[in-house]
PDB file of N, CA and C in Angstrom:
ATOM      1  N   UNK A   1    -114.925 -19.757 184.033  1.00  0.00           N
ATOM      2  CA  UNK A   1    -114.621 -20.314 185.335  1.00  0.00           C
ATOM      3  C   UNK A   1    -114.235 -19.177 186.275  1.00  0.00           C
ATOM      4  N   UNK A   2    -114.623 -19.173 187.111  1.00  0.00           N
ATOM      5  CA  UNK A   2    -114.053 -18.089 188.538  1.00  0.00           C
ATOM      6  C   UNK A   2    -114.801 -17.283 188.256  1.00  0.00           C
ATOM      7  N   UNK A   3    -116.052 -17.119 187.669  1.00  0.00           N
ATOM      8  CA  UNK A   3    -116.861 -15.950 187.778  1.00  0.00           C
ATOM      9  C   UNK A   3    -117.279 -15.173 188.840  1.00  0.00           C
ATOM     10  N   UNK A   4    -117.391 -16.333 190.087  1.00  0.00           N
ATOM     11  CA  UNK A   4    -117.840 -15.620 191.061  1.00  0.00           C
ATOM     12  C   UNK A   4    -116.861 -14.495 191.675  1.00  0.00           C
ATOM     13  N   UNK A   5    -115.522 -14.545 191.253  1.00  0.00           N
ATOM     14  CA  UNK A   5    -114.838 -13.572 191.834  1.00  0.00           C
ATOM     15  C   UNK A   5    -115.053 -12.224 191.323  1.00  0.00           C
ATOM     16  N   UNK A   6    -115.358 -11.956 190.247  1.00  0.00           N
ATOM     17  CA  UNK A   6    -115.784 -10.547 189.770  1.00  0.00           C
ATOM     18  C   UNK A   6    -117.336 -10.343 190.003  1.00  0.00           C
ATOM     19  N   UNK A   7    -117.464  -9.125 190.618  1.00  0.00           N
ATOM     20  CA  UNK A   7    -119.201  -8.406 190.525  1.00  0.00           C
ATOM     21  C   UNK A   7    -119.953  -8.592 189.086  1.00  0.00           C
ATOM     22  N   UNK A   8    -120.946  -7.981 188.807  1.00  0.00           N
ATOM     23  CA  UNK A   8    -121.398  -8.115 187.538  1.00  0.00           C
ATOM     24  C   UNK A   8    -121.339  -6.789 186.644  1.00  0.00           C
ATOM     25  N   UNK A   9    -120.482  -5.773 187.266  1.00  0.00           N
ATOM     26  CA  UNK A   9    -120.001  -4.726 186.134  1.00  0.00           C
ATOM     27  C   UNK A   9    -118.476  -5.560 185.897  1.00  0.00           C
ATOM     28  N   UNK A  10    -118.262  -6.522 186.107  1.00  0.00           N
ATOM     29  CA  UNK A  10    -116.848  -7.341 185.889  1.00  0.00           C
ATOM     30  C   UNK A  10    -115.453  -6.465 186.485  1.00  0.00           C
ATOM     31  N   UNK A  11    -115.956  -5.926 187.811  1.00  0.00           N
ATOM     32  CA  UNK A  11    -115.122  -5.380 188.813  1.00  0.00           C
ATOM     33  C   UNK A  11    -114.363  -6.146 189.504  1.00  0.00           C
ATOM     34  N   UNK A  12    -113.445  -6.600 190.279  1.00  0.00           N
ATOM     35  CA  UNK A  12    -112.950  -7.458 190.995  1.00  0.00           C
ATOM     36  C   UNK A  12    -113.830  -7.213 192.429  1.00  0.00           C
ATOM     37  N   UNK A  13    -114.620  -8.451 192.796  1.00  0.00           N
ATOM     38  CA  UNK A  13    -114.740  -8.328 194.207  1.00  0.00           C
ATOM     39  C   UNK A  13    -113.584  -7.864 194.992  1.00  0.00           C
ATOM     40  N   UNK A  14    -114.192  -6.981 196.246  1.00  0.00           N
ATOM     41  CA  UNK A  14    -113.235  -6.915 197.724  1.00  0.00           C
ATOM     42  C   UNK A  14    -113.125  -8.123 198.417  1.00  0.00           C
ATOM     43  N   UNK A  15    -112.308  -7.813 199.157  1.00  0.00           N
ATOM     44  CA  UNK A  15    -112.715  -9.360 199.903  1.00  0.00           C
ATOM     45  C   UNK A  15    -113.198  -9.215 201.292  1.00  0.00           C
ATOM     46  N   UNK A  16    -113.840 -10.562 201.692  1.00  0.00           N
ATOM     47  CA  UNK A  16    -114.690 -10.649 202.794  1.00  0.00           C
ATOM     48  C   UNK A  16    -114.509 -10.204 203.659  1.00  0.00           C
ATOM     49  N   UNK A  17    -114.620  -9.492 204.867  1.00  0.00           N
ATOM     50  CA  UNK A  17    -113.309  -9.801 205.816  1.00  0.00           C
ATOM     51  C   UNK A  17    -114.025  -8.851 206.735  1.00  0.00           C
ATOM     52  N   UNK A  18    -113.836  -8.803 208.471  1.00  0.00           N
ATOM     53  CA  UNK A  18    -114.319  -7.599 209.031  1.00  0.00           C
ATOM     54  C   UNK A  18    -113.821  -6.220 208.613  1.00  0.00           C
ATOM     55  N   UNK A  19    -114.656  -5.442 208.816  1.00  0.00           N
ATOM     56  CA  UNK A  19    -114.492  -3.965 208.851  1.00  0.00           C
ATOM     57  C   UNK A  19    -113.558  -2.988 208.888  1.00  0.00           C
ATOM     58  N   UNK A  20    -112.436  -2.649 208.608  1.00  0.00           N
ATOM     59  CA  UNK A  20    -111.712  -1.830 209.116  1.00  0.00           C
ATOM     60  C   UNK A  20    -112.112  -0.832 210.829  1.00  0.00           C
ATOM     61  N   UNK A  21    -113.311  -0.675 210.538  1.00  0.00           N
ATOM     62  CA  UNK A  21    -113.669   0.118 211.552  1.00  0.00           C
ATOM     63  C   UNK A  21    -114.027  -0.131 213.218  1.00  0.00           C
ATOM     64  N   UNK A  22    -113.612  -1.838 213.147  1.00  0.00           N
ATOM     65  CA  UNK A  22    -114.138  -2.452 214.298  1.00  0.00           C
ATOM     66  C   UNK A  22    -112.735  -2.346 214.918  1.00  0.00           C
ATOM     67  N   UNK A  23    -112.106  -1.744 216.103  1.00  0.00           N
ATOM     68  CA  UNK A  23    -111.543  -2.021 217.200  1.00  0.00           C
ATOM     69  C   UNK A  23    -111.446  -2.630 218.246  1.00  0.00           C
ATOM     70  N   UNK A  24    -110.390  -4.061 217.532  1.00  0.00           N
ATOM     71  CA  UNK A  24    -110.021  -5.253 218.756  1.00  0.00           C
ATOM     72  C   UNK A  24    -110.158  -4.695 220.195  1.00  0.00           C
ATOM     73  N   UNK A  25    -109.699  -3.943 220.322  1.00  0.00           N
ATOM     74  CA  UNK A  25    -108.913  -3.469 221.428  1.00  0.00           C
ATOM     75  C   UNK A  25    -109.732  -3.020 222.500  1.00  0.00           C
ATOM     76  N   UNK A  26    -111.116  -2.751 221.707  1.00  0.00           N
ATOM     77  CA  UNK A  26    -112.261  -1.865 222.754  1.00  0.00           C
ATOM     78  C   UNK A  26    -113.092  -3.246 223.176  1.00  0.00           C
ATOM     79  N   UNK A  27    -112.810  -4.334 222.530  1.00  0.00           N
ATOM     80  CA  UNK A  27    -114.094  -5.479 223.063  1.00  0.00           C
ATOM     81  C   UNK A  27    -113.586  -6.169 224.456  1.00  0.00           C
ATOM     82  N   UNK A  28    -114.532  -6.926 225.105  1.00  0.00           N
ATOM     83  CA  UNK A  28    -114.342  -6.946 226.204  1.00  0.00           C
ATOM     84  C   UNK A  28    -115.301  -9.137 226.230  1.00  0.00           C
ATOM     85  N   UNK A  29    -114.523  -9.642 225.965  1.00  0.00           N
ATOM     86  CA  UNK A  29    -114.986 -11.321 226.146  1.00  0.00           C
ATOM     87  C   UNK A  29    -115.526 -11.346 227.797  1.00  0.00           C
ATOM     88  N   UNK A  30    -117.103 -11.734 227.810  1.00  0.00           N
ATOM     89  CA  UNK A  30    -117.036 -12.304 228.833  1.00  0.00           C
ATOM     90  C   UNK A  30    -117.607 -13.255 228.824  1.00  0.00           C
ATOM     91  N   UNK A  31    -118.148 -14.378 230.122  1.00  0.00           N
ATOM     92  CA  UNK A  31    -119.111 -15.626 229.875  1.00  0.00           C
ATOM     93  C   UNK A  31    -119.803 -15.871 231.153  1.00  0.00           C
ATOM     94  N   UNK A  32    -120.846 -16.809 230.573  1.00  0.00           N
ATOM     95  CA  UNK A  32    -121.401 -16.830 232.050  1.00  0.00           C
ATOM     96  C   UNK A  32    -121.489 -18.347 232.093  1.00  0.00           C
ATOM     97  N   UNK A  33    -120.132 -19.238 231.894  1.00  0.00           N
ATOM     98  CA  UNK A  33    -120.697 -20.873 232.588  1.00  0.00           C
ATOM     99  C   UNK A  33    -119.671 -20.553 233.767  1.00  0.00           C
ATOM    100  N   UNK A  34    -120.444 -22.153 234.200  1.00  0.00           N
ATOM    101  CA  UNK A  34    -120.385 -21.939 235.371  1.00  0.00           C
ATOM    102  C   UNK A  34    -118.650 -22.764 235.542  1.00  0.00           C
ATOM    103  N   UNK A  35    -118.174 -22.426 236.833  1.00  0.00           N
ATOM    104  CA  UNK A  35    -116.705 -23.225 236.913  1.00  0.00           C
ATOM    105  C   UNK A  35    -116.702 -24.306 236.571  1.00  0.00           C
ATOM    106  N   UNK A  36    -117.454 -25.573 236.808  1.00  0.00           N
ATOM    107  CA  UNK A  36    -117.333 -26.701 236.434  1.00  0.00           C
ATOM    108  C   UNK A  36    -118.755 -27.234 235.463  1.00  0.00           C
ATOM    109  N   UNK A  37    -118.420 -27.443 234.384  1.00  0.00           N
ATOM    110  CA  UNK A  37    -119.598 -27.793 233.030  1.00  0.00           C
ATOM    111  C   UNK A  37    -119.388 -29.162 233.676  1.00  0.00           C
ATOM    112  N   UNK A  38    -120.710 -29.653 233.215  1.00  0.00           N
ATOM    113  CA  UNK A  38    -121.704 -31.215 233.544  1.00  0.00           C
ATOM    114  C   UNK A  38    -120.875 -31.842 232.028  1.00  0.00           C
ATOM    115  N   UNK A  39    -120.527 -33.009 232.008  1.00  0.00           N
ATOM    116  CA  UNK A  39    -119.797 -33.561 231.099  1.00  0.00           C
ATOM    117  C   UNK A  39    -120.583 -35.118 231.453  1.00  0.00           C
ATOM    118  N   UNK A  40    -121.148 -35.734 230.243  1.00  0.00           N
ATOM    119  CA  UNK A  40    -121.406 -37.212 230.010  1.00  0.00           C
ATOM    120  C   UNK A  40    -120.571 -38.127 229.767  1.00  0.00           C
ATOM    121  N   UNK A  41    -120.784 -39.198 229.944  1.00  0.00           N
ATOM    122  CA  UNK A  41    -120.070 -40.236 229.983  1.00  0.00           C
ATOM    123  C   UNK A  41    -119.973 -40.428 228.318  1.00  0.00           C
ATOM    124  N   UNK A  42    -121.185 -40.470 227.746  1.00  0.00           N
ATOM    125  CA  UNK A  42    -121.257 -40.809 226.080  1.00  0.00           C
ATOM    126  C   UNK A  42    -120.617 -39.170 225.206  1.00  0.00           C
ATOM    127  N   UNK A  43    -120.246 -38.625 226.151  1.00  0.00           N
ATOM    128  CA  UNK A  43    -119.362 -37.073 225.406  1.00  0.00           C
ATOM    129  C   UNK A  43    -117.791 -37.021 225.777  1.00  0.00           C
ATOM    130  N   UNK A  44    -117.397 -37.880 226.718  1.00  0.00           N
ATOM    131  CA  UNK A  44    -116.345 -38.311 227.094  1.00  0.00           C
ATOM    132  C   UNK A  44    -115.756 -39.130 225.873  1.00  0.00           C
ATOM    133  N   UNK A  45    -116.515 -40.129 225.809  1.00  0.00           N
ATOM    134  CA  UNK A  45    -116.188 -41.019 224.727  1.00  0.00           C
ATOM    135  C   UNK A  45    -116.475 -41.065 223.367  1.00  0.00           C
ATOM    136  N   UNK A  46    -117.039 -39.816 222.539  1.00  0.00           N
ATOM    137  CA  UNK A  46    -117.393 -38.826 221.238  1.00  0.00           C
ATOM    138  C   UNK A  46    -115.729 -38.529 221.327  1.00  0.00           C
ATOM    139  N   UNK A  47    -115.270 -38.012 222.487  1.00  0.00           N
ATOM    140  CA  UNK A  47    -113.991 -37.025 222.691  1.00  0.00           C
ATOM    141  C   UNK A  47    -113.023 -38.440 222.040  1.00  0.00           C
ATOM    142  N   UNK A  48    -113.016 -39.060 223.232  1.00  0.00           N
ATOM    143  CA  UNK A  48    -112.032 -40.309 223.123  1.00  0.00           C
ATOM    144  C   UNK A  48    -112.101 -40.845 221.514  1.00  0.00           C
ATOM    145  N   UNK A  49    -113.285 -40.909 221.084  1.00  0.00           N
ATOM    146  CA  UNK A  49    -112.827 -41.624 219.665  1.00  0.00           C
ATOM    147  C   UNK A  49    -112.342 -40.599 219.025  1.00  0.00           C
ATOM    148  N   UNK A  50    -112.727 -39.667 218.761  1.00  0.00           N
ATOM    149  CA  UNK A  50    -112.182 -39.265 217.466  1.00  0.00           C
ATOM    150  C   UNK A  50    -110.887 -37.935 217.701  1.00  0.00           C
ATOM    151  N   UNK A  51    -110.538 -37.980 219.265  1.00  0.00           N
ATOM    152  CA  UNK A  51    -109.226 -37.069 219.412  1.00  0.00           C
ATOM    153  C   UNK A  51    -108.636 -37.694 220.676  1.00  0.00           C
ATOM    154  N   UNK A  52    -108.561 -39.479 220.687  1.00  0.00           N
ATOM    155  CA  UNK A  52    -107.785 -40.032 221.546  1.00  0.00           C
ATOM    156  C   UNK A  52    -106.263 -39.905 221.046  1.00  0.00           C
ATOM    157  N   UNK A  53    -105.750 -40.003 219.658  1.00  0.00           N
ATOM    158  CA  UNK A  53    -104.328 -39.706 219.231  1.00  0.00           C
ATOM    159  C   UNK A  53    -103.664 -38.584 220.105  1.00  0.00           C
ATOM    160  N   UNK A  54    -104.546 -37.373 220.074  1.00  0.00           N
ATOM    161  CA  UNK A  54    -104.077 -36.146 220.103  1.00  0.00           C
ATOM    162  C   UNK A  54    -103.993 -36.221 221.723  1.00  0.00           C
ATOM    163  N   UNK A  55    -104.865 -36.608 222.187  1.00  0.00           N
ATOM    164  CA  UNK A  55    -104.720 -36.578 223.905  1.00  0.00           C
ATOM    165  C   UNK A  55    -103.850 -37.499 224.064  1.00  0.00           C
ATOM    166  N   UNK A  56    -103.426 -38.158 223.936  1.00  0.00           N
ATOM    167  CA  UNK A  56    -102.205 -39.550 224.003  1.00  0.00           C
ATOM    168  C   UNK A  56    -100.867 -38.390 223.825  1.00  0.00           C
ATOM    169  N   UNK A  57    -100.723 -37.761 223.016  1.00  0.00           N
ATOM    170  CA  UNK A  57     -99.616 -36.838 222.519  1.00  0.00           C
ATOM    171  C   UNK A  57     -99.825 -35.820 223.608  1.00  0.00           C
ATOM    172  N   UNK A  58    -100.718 -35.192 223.875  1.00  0.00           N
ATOM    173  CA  UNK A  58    -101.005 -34.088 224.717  1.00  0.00           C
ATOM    174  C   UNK A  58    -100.461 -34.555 225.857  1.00  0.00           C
ATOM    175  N   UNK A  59    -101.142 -35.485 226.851  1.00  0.00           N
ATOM    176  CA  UNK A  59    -100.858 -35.862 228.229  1.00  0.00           C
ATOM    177  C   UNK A  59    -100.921 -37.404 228.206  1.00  0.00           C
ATOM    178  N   UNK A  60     -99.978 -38.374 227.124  1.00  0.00           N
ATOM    179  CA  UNK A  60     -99.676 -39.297 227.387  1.00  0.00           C
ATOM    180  C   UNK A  60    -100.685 -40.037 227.651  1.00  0.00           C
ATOM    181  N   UNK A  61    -100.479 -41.733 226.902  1.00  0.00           N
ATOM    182  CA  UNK A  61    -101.162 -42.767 227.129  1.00  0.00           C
ATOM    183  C   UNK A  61    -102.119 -43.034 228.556  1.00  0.00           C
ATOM    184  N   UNK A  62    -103.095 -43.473 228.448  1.00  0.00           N
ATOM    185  CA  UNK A  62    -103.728 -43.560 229.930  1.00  0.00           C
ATOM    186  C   UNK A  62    -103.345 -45.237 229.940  1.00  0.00           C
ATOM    187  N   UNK A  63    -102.987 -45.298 231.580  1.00  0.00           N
ATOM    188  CA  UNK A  63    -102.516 -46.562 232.323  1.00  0.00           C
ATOM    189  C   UNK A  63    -103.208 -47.341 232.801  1.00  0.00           C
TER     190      UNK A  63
END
């Protein structure tokens, strides 16, 4: 069982993970939408079912 964690000279894998060599610090996030995204009525209500709890908690019951 757990084989997959050792290589096949029965080394311990490294683990996954980025690079040491990549520097957070130099990247630069940018985007290109636009200020206001087009939102559907049937994506409104995808939202509403399945994270109406959390918006109720977030900004309270709607009236």
């Amino acid at each position: 069982m757990l084989d997959y964690a050792r290589s096949l000279d029965g080394a311990p894998r490294s683990c996954a993970g980025r690079s040491p060599k990549d520097d957070l610090s130099t990247w630069t996030v940018t985007d290109d939408w636009p200020e206001r995204v087009p939102v559907t009525s049937v994506e409104v209500d995808v939202f509403e079912a399945w994270f109406g709890d959390i918006f109720d908690e977030l900004f309270g019951p709607c009236e």
